[in-house]
C-alpha atoms as a PDB file:
ATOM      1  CA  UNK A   1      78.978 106.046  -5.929  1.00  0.00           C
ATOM      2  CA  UNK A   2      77.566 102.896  -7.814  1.00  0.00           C
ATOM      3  CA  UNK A   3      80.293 102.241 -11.023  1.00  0.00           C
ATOM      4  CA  UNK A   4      77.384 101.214 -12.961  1.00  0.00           C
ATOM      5  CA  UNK A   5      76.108 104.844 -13.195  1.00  0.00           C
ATOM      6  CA  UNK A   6      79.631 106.772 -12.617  1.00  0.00           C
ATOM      7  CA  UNK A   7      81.021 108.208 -15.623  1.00  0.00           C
ATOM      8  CA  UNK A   8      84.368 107.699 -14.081  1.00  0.00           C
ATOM      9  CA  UNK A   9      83.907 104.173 -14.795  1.00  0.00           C
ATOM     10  CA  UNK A  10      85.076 105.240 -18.815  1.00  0.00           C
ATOM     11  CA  UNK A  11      88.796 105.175 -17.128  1.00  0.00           C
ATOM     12  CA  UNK A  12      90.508 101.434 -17.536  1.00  0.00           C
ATOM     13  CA  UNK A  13      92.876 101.799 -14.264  1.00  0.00           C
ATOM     14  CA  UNK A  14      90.729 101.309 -10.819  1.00  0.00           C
ATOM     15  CA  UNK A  15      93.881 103.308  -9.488  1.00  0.00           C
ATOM     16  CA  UNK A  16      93.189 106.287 -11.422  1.00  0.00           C
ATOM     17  CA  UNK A  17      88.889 105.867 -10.749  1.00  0.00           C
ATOM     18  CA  UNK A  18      89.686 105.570  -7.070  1.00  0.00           C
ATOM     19  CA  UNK A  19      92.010 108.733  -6.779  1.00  0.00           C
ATOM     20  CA  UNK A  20      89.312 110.818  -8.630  1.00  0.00           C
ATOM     21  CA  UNK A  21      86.889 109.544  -6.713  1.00  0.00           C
ATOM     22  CA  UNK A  22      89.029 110.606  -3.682  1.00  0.00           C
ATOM     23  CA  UNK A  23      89.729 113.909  -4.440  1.00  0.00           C
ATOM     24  CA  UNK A  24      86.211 114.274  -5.534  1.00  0.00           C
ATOM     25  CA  UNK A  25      84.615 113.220  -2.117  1.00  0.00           C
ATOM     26  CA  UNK A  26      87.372 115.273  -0.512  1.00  0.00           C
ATOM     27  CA  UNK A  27      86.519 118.230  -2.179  1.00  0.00           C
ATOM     28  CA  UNK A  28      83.000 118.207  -1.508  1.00  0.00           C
ATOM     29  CA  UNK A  29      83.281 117.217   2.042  1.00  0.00           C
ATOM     30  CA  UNK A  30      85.689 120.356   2.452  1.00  0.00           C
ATOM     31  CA  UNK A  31      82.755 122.256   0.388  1.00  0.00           C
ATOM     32  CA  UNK A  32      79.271 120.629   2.560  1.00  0.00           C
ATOM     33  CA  UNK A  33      81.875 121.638   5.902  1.00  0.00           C
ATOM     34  CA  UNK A  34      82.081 124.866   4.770  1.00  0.00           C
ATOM     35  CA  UNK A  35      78.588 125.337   4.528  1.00  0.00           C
ATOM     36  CA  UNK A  36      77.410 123.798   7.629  1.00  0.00           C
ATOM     37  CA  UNK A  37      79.437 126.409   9.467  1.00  0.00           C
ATOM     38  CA  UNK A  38      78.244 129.008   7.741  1.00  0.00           C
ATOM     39  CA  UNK A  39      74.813 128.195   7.951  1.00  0.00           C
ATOM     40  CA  UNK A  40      75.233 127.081  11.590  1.00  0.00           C
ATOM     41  CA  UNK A  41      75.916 131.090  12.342  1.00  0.00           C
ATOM     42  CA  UNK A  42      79.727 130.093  13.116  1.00  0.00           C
ATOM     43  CA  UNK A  43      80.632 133.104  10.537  1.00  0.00           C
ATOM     44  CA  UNK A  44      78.471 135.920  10.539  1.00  0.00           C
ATOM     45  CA  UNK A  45      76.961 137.276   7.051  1.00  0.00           C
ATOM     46  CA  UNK A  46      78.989 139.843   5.228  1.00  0.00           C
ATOM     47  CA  UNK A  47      79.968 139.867   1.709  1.00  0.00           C
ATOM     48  CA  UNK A  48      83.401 138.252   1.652  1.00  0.00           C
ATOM     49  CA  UNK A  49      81.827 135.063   3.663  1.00  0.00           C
ATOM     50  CA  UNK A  50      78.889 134.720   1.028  1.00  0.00           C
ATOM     51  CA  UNK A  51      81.353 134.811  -2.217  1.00  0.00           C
ATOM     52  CA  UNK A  52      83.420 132.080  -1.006  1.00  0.00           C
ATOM     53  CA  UNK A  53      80.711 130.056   0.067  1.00  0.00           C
ATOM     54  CA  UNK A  54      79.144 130.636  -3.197  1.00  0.00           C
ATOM     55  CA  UNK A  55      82.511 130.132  -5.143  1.00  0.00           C
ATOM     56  CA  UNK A  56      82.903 127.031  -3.014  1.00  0.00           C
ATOM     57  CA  UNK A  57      79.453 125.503  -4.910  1.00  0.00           C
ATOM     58  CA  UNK A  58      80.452 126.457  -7.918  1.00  0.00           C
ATOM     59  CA  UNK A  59      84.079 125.317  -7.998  1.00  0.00           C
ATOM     60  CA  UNK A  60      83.604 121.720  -6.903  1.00  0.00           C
ATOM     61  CA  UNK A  61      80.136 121.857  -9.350  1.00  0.00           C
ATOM     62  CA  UNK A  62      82.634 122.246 -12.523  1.00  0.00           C
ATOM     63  CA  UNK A  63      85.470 120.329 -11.203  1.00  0.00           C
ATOM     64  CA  UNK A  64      83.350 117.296 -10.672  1.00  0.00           C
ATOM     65  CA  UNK A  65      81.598 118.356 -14.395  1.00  0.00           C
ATOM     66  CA  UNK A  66      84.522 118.647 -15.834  1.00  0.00           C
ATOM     67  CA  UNK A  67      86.050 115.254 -14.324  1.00  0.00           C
ATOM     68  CA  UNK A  68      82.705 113.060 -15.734  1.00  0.00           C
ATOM     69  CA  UNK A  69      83.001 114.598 -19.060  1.00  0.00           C
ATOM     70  CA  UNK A  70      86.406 114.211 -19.729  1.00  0.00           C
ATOM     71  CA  UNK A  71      86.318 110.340 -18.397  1.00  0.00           C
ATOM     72  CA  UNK A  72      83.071 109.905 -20.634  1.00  0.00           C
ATOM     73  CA  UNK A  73      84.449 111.718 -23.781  1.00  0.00           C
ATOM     74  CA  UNK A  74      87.659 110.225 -24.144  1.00  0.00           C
ATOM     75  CA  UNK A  75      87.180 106.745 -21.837  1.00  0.00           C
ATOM     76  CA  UNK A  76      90.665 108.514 -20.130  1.00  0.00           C
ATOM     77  CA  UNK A  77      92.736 108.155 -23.797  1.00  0.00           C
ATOM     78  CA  UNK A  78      95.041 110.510 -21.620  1.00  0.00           C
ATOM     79  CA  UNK A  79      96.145 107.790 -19.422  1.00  0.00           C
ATOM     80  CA  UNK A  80      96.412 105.360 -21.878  1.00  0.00           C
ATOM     81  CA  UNK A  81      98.844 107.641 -24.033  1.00  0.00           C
ATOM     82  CA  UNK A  82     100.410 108.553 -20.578  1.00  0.00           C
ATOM     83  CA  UNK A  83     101.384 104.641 -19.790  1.00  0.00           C
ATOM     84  CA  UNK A  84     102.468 104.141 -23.631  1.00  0.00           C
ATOM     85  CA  UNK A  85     105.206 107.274 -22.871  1.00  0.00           C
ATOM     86  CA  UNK A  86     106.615 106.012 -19.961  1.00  0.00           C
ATOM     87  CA  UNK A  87     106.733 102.403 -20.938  1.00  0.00           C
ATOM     88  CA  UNK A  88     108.868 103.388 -24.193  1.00  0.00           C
ATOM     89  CA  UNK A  89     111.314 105.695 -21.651  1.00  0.00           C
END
């Protein structure tokens, strides 16, 4: 992921980018693993199989949405706040 284009760039600490970007990448590599082995025939079809491999699209899909948007919207004022906190404890 180029930090030109990712909105995860909006957060000041690299720390903080590169542990989103971490669990991100882990999440969908769990997710693309998932679907590979369902695909390959390792599970057969039945209806339990195909709502968690449909859940596991749609989870990571607004996990990572929800990740971009909050970096974007607030440039990660959470953080910022956060650090103020614990500095004056």
């Amino acid at each position: 992921m180029d930090n030109r284009f990712n909105p995860l760039r909006h957060i000041p600490d690299p720390s903080i980018q590169g542990y989103f970007t971490l669990v991100l990448f882990t999440m969908w590599s769990f997710f693309f693993g998932l679907v590979a082995t369902y695909y390959m025939g390792w599970y057969g079809y039945n209806g339990f199989i195909s709502f968690v491999v449909h859940c596991s699209l749609i989870i990571p899909l607004l996990l990572t949405r929800a990740a971009f948007l909050d970096a974007e919207r607030d440039g990660a004022k959470w953080l910022i706040r956060l650090k103020k906190q614990i500095n004056e404890d």
